[in-house]
N, C-alpha and C. Protein backbone atom coordinates (compact mmCIF):
# COMPACT_ATOMS: atom_id res chain seq x y z
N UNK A 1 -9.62 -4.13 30.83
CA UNK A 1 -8.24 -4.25 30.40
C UNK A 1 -8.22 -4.50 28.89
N UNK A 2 -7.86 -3.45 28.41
CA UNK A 2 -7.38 -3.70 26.73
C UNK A 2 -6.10 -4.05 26.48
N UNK A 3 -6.05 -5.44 26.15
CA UNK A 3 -4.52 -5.68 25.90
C UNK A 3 -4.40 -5.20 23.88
N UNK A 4 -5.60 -5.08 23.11
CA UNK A 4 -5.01 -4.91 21.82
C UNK A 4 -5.59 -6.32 21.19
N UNK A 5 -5.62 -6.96 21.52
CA UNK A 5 -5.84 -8.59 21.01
C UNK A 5 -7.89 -9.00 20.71
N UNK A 6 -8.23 -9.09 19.84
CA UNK A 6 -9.37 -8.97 19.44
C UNK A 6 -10.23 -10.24 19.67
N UNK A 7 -11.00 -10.40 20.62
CA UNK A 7 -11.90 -11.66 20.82
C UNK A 7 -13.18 -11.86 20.16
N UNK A 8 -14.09 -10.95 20.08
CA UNK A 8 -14.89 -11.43 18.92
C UNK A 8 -14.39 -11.29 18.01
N UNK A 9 -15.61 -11.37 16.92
CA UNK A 9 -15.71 -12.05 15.41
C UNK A 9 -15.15 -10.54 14.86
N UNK A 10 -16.44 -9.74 15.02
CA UNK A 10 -16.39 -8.21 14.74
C UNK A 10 -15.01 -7.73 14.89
N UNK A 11 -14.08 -7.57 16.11
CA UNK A 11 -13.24 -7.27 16.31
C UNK A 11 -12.23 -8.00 15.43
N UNK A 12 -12.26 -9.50 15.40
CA UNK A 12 -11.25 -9.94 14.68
C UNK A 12 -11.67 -9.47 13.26
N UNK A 13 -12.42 -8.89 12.57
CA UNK A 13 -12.26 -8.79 11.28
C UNK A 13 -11.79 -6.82 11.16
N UNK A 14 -12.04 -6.45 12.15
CA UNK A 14 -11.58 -5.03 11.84
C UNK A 14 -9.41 -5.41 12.34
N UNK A 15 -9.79 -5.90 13.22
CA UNK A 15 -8.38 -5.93 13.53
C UNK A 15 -7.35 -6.57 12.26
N UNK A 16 -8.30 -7.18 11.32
CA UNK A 16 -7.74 -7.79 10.09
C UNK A 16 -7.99 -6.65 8.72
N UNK A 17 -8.69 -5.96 8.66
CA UNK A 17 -8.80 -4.42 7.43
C UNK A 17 -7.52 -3.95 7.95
N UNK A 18 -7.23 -3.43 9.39
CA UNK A 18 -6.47 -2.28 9.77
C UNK A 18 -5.09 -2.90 9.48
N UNK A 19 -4.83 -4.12 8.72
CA UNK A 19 -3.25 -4.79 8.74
C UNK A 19 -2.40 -4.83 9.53
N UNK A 20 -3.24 -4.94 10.75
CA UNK A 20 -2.44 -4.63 12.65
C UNK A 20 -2.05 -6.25 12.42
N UNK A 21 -2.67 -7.27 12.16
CA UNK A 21 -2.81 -8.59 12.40
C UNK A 21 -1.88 -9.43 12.25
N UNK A 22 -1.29 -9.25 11.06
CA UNK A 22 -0.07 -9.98 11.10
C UNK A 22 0.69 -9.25 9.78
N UNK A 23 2.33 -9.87 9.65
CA UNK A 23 2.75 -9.67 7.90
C UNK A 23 2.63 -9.71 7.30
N UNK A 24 2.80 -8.76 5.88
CA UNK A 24 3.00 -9.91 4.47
C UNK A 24 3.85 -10.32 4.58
N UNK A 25 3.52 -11.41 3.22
CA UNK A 25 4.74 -11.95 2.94
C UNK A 25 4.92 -11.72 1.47
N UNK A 26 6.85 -11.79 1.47
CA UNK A 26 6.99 -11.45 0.00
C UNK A 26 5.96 -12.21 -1.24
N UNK A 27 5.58 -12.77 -0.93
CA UNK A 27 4.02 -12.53 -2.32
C UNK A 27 3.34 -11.88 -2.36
N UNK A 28 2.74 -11.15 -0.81
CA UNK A 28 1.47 -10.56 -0.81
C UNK A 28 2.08 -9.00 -1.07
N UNK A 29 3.59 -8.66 -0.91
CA UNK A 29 4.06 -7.19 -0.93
C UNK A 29 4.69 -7.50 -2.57
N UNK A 30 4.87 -8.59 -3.39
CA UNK A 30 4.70 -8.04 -4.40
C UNK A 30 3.87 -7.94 -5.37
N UNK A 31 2.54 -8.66 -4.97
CA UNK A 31 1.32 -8.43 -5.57
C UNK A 31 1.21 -7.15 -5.24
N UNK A 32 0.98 -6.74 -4.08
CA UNK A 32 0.58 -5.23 -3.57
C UNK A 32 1.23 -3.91 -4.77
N UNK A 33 2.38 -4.15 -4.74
CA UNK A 33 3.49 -3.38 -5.80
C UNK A 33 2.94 -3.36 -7.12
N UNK A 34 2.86 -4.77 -7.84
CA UNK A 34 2.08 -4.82 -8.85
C UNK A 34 0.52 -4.02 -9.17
N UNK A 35 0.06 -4.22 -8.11
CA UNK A 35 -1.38 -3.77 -8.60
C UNK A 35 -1.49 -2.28 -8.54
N UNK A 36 -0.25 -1.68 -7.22
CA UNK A 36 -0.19 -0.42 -7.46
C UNK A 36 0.21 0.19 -8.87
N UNK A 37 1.14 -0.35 -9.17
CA UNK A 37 1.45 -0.02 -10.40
C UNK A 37 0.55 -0.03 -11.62
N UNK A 38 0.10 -0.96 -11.83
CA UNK A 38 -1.19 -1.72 -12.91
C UNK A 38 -2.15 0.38 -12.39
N UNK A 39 -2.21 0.47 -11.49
CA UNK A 39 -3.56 1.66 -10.84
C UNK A 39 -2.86 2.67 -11.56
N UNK A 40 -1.80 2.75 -10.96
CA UNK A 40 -0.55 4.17 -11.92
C UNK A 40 -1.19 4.20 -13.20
N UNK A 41 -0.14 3.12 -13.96
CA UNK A 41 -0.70 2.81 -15.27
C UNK A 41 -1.83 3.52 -16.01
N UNK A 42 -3.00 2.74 -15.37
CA UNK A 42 -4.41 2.60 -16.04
C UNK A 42 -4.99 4.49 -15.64
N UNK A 43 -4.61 5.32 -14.21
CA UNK A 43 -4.61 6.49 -13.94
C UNK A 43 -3.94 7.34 -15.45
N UNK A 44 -2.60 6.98 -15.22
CA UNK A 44 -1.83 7.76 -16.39
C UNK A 44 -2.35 7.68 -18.00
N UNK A 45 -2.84 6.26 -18.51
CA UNK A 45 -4.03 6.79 -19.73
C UNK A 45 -4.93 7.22 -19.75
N UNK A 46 -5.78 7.17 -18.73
CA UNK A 46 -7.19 8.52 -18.29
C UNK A 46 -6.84 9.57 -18.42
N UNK A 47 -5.29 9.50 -18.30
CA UNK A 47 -4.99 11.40 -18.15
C UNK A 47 -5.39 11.81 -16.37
N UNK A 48 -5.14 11.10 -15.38
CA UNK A 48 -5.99 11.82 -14.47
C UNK A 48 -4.83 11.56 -13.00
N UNK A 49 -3.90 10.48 -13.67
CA UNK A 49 -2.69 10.69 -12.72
C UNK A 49 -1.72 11.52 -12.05
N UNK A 50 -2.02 12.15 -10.61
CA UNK A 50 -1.09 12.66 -9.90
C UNK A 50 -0.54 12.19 -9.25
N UNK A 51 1.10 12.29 -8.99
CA UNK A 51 1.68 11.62 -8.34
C UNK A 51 2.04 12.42 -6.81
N UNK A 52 1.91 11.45 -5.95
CA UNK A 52 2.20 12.24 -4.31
C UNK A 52 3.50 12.70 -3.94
N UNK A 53 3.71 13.17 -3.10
CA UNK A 53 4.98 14.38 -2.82
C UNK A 53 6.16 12.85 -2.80
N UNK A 54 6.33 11.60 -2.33
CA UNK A 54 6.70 10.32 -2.02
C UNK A 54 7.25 9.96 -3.76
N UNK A 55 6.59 10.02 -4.36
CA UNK A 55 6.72 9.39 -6.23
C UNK A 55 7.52 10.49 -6.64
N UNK A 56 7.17 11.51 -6.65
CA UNK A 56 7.68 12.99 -7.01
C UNK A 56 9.17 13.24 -6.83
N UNK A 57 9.61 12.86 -5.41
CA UNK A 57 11.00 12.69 -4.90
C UNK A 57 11.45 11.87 -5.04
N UNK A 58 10.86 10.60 -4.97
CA UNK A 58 11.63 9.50 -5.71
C UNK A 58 11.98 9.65 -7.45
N UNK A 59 11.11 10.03 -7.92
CA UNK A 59 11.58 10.14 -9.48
C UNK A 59 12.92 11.26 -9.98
N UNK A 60 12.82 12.38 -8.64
CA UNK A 60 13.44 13.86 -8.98
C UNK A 60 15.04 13.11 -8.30
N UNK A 61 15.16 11.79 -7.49
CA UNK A 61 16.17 11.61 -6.82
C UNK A 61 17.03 10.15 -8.04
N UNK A 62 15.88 9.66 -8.90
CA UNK A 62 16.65 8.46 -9.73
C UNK A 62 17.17 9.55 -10.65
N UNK A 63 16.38 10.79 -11.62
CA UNK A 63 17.02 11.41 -12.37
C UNK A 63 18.41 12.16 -11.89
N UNK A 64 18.38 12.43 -10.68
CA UNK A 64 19.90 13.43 -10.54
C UNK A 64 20.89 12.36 -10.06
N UNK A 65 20.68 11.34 -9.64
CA UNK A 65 21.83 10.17 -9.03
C UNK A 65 22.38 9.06 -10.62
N UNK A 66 21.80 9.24 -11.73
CA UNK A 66 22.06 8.39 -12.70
C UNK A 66 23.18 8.47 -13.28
């Protein structure tokens, strides 16, 4: 019977990578935000930043709604 719920060690630490485990919380989602951004950033002076179909539409949807 697999209920989902992880009893060993092993298990409890994959069940903790896969972010099944529990929430963030508003600190840990706006660190998360931050550091994405900081990655943008530091991508976009390499020159090596592409943005995903998600960034793309969001940017094409702030320019036509302004």
């Amino acid at each position: 019977m697999n209920s989902g719920i992880p009893r060993t060690a092993a298990e409890m630490r994959q069940f903790d990578e896969t972010g099944l485990s529990r929430r963030q919380t508003a600190g840990q989602r706006e660190a998360e935000k931050q550091m994405k951004a900081a990655e943008e950033a530091y991508q976009k002076e390499l020159g090596t930043y592409r943005p995903g179909v998600g960034r793309r539409l969001q940017t094409l949807l702030k320019r036509f709604f302004k």
